[in-house]
N, C-alpha and C. Protein backbone atom coordinates (compact mmCIF):
# COMPACT_ATOMS: atom_id res chain seq x y z
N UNK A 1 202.31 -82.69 35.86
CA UNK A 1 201.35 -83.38 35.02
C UNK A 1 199.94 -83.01 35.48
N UNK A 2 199.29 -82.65 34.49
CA UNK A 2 197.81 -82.20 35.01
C UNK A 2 196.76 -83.18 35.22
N UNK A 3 195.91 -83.35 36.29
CA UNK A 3 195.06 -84.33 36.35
C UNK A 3 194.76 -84.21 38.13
N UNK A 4 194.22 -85.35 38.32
CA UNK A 4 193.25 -85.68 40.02
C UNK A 4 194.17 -86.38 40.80
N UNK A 5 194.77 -85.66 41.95
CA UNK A 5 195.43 -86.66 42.91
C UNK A 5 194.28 -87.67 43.72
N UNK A 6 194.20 -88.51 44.02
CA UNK A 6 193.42 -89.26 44.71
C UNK A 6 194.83 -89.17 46.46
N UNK A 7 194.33 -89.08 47.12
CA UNK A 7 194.98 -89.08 48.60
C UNK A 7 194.34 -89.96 49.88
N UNK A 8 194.62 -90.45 50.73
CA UNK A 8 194.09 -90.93 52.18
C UNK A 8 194.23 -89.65 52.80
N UNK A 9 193.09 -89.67 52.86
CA UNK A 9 193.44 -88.15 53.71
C UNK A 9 191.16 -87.75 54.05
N UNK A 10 191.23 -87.46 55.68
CA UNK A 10 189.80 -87.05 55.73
C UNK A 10 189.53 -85.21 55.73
N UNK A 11 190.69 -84.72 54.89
CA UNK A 11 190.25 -83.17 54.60
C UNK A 11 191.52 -82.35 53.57
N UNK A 12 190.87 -81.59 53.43
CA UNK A 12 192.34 -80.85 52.23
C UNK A 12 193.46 -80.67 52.70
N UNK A 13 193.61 -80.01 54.23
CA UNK A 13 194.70 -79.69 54.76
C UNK A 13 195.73 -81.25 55.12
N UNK A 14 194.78 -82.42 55.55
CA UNK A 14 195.66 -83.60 55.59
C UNK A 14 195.98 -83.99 54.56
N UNK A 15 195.18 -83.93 53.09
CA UNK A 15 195.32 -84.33 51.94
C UNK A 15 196.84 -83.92 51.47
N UNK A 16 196.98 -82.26 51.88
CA UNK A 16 198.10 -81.68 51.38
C UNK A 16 199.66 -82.30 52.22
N UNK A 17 199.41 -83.31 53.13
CA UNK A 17 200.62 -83.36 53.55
C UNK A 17 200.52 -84.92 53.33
N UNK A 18 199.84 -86.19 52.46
CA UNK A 18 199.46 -87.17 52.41
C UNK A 18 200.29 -87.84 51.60
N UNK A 19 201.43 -88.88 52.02
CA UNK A 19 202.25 -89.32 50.85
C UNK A 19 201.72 -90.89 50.23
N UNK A 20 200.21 -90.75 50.46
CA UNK A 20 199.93 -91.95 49.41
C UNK A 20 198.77 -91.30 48.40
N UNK A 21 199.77 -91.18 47.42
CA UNK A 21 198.75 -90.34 46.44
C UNK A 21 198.54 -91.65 44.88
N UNK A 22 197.62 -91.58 44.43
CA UNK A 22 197.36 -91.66 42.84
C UNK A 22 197.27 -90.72 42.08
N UNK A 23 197.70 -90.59 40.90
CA UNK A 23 197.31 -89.34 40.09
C UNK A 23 196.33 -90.27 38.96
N UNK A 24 195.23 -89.34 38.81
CA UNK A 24 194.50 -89.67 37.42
C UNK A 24 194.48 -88.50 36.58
N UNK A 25 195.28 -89.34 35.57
CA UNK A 25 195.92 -88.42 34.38
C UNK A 25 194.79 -87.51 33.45
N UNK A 26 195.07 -86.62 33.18
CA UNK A 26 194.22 -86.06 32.20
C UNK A 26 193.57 -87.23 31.21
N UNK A 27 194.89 -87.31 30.72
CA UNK A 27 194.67 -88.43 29.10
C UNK A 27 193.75 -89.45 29.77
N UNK A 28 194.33 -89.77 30.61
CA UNK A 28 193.13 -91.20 31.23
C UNK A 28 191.64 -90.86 31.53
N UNK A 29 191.51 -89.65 32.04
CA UNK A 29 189.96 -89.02 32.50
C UNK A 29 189.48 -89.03 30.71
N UNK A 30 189.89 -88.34 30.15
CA UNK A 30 189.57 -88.08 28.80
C UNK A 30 189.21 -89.28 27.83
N UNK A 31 189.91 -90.53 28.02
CA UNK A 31 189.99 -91.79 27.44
C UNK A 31 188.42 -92.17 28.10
N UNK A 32 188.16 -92.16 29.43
CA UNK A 32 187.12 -93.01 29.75
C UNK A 32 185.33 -91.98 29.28
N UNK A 33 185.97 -90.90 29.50
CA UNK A 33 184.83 -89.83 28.71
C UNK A 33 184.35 -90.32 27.27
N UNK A 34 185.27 -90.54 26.42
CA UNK A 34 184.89 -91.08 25.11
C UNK A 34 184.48 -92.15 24.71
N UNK A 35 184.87 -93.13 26.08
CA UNK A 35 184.11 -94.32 25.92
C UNK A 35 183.23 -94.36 25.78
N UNK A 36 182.20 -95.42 25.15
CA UNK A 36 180.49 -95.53 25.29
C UNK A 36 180.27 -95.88 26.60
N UNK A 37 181.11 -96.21 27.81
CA UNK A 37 180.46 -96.68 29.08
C UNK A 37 180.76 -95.64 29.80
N UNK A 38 181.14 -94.39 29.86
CA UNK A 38 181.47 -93.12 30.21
C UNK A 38 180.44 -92.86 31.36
N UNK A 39 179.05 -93.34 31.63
CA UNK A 39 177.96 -93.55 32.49
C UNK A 39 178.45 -94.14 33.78
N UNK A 40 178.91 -95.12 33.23
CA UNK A 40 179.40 -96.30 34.47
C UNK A 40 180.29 -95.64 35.58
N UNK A 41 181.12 -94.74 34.92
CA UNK A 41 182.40 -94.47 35.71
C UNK A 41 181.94 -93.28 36.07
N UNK A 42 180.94 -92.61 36.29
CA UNK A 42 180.59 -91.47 36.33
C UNK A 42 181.30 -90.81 37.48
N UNK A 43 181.33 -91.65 38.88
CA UNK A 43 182.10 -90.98 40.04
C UNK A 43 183.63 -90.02 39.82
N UNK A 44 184.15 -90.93 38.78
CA UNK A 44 185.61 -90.50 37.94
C UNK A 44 185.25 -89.78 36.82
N UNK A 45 184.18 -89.87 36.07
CA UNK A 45 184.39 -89.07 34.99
C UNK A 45 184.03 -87.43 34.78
N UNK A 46 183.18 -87.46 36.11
CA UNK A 46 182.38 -86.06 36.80
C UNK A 46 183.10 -85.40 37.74
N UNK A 47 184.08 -85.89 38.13
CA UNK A 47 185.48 -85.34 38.67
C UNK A 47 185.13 -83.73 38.06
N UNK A 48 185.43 -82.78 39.07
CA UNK A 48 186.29 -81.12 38.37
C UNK A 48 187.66 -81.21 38.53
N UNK A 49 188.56 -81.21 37.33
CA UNK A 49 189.81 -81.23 37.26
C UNK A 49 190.20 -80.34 38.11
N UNK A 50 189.69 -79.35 38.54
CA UNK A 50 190.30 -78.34 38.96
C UNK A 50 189.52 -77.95 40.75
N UNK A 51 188.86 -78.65 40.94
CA UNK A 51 188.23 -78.43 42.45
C UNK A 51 188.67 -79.79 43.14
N UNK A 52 187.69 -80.13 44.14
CA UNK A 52 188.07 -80.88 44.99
C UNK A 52 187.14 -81.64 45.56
N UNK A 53 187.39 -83.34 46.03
CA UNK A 53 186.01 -84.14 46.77
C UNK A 53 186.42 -84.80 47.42
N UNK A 54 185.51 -84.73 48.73
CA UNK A 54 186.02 -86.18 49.69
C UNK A 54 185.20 -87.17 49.35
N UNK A 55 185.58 -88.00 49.52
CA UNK A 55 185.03 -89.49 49.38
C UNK A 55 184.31 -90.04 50.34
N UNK A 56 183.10 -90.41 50.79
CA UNK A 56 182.47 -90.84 51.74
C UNK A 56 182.72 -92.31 52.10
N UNK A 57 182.86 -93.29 52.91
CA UNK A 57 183.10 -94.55 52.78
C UNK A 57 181.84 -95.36 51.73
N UNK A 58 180.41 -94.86 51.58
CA UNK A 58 180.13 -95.56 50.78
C UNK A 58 180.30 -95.10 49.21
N UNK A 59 180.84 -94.01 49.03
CA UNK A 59 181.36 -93.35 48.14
C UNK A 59 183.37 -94.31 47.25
N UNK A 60 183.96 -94.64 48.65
CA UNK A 60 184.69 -94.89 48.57
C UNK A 60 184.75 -96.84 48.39
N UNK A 61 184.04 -97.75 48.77
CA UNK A 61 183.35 -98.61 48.34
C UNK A 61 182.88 -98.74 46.24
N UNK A 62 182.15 -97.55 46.04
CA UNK A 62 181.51 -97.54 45.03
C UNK A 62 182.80 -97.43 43.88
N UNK A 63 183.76 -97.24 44.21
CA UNK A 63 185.02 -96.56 43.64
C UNK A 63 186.31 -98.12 43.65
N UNK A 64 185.78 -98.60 44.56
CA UNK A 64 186.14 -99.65 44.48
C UNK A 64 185.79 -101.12 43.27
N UNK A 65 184.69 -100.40 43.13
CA UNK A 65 183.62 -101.62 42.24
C UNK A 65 184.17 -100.79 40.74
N UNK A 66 183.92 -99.34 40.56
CA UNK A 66 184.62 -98.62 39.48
C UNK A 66 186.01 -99.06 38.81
N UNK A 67 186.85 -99.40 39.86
CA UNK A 67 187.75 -100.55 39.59
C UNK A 67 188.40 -101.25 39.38
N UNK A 68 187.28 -102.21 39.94
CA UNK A 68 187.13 -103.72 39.46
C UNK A 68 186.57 -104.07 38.29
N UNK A 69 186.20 -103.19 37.30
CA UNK A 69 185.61 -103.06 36.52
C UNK A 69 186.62 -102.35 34.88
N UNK A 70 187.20 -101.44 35.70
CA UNK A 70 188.26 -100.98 34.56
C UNK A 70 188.99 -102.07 34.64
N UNK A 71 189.84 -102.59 35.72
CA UNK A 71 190.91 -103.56 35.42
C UNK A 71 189.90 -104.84 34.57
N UNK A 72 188.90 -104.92 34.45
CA UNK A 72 188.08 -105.87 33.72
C UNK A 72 188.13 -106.02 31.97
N UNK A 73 187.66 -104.72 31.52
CA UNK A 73 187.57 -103.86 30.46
C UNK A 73 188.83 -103.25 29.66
N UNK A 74 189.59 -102.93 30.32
CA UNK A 74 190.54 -102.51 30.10
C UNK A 74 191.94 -103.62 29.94
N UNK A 75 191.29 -104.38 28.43
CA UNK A 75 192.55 -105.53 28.00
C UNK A 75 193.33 -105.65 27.23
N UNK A 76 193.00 -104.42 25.89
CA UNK A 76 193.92 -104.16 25.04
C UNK A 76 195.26 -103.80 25.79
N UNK A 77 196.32 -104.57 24.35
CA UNK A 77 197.64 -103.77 24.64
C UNK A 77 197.96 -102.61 24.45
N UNK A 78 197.15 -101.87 24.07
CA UNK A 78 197.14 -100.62 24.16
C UNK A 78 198.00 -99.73 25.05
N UNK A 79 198.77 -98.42 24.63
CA UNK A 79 199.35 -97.63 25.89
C UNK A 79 198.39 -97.47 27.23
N UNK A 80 197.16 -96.38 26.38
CA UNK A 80 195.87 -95.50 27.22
C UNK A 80 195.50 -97.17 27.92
N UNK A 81 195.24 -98.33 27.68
CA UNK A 81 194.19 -99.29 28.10
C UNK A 81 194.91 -99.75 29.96
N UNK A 82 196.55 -99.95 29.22
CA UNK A 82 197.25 -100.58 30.58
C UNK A 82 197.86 -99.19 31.34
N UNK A 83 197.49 -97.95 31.03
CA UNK A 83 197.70 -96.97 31.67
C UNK A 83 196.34 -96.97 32.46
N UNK A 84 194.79 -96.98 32.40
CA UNK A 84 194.11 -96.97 32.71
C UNK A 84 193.85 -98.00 33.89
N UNK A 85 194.04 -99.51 33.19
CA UNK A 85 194.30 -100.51 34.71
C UNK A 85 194.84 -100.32 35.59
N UNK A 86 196.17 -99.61 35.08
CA UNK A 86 197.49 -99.38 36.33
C UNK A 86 196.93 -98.58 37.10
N UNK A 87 195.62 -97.46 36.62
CA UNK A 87 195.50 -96.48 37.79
C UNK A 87 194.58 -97.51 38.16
N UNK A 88 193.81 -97.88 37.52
CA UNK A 88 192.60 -98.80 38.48
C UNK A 88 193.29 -99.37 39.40
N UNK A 89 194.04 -100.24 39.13
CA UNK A 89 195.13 -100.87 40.01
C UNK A 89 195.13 -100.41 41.52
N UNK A 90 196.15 -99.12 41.50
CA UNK A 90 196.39 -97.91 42.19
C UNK A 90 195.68 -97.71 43.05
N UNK A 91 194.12 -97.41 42.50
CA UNK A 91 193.61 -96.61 43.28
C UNK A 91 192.63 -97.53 43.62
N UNK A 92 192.71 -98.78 43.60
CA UNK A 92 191.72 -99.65 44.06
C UNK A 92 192.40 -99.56 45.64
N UNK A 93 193.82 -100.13 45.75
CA UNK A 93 194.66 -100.48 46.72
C UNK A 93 194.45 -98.87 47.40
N UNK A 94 194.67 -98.23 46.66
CA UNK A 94 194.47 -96.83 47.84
C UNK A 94 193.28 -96.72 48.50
N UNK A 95 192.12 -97.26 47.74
CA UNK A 95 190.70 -97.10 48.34
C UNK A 95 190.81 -98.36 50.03
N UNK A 96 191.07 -99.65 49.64
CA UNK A 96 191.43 -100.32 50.41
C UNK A 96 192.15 -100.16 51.45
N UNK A 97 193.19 -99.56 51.55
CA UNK A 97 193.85 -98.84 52.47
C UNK A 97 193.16 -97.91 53.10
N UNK A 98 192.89 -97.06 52.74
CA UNK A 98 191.99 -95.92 53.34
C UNK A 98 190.93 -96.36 54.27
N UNK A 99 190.33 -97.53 53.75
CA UNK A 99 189.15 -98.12 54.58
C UNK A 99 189.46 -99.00 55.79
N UNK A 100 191.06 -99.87 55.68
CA UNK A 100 191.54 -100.55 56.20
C UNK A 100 191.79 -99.26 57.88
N UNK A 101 192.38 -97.93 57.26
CA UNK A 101 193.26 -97.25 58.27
C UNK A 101 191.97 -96.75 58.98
N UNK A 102 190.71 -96.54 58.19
CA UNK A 102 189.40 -96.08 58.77
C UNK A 102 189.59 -94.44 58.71
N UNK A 103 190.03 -94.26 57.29
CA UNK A 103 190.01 -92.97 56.26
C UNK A 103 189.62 -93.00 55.60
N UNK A 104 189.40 -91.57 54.95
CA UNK A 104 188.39 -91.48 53.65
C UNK A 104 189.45 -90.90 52.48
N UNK A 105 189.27 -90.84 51.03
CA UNK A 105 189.46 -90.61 50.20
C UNK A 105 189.43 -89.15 49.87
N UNK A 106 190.53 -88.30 49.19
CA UNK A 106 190.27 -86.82 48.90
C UNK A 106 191.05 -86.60 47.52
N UNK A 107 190.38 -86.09 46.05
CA UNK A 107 190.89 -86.31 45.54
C UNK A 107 190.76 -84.22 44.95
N UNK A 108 191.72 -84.14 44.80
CA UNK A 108 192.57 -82.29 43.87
C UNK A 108 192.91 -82.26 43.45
N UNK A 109 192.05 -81.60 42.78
CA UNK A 109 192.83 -81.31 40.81
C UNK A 109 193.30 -80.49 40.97
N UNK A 110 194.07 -80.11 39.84
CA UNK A 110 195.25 -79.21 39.37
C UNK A 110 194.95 -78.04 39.34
């Protein structure tokens, strides 16, 4: 499936052996692009599908508030809406973790 692994991991090479991953789906990056709040989420929506970023802890914080914010917004019953929370979901708890273990965030696209 094409899209952004999100990982705990503080570099590519740990990233690549990291079994707490999120994926953010194409369709989902694409859904929040078309939104009119497409600004807001900018950390996620400026993603390169195809390169790579570490997450800084206040980077990884800010991603946290990103969200708290989709799971907000995101209330239709919609497929795309509760596909979108679920990653918010996801990757809130992954951000949390990461900060908890006193790691950073690495997310590689496809």
């Amino acid at each position: 499936m094409v899209g952004i692994d999100f990982c705990i991991a503080d570099n590519k090479k740990e990233a690549a052996f990291s079994t707490k991953c999120v994926k953010f789906e194409e369709r989902v990056h694409d859904y929040l692009l078309t939104r009119e709040f497409r600004n807001s989420f900018e950390l996620l929506t400026e993603l390169d599908q195809y390169g790579d970023k570490l997450f800084s802890v206040q980077e990884i914080n800010q991603l946290i508030k990103v969200c708290e914010a989709l799971q907000t917004i995101c209330r239709q019953p919609t497929e795309i809406d509760l596909k979108t929370k679920t990653f918010a979901e996801a990757l809130k708890g992954l951000c949390l973790e990461a900060l908890k273990l006193n790691k950073l965030v690495f997310a590689s696209g496809d």
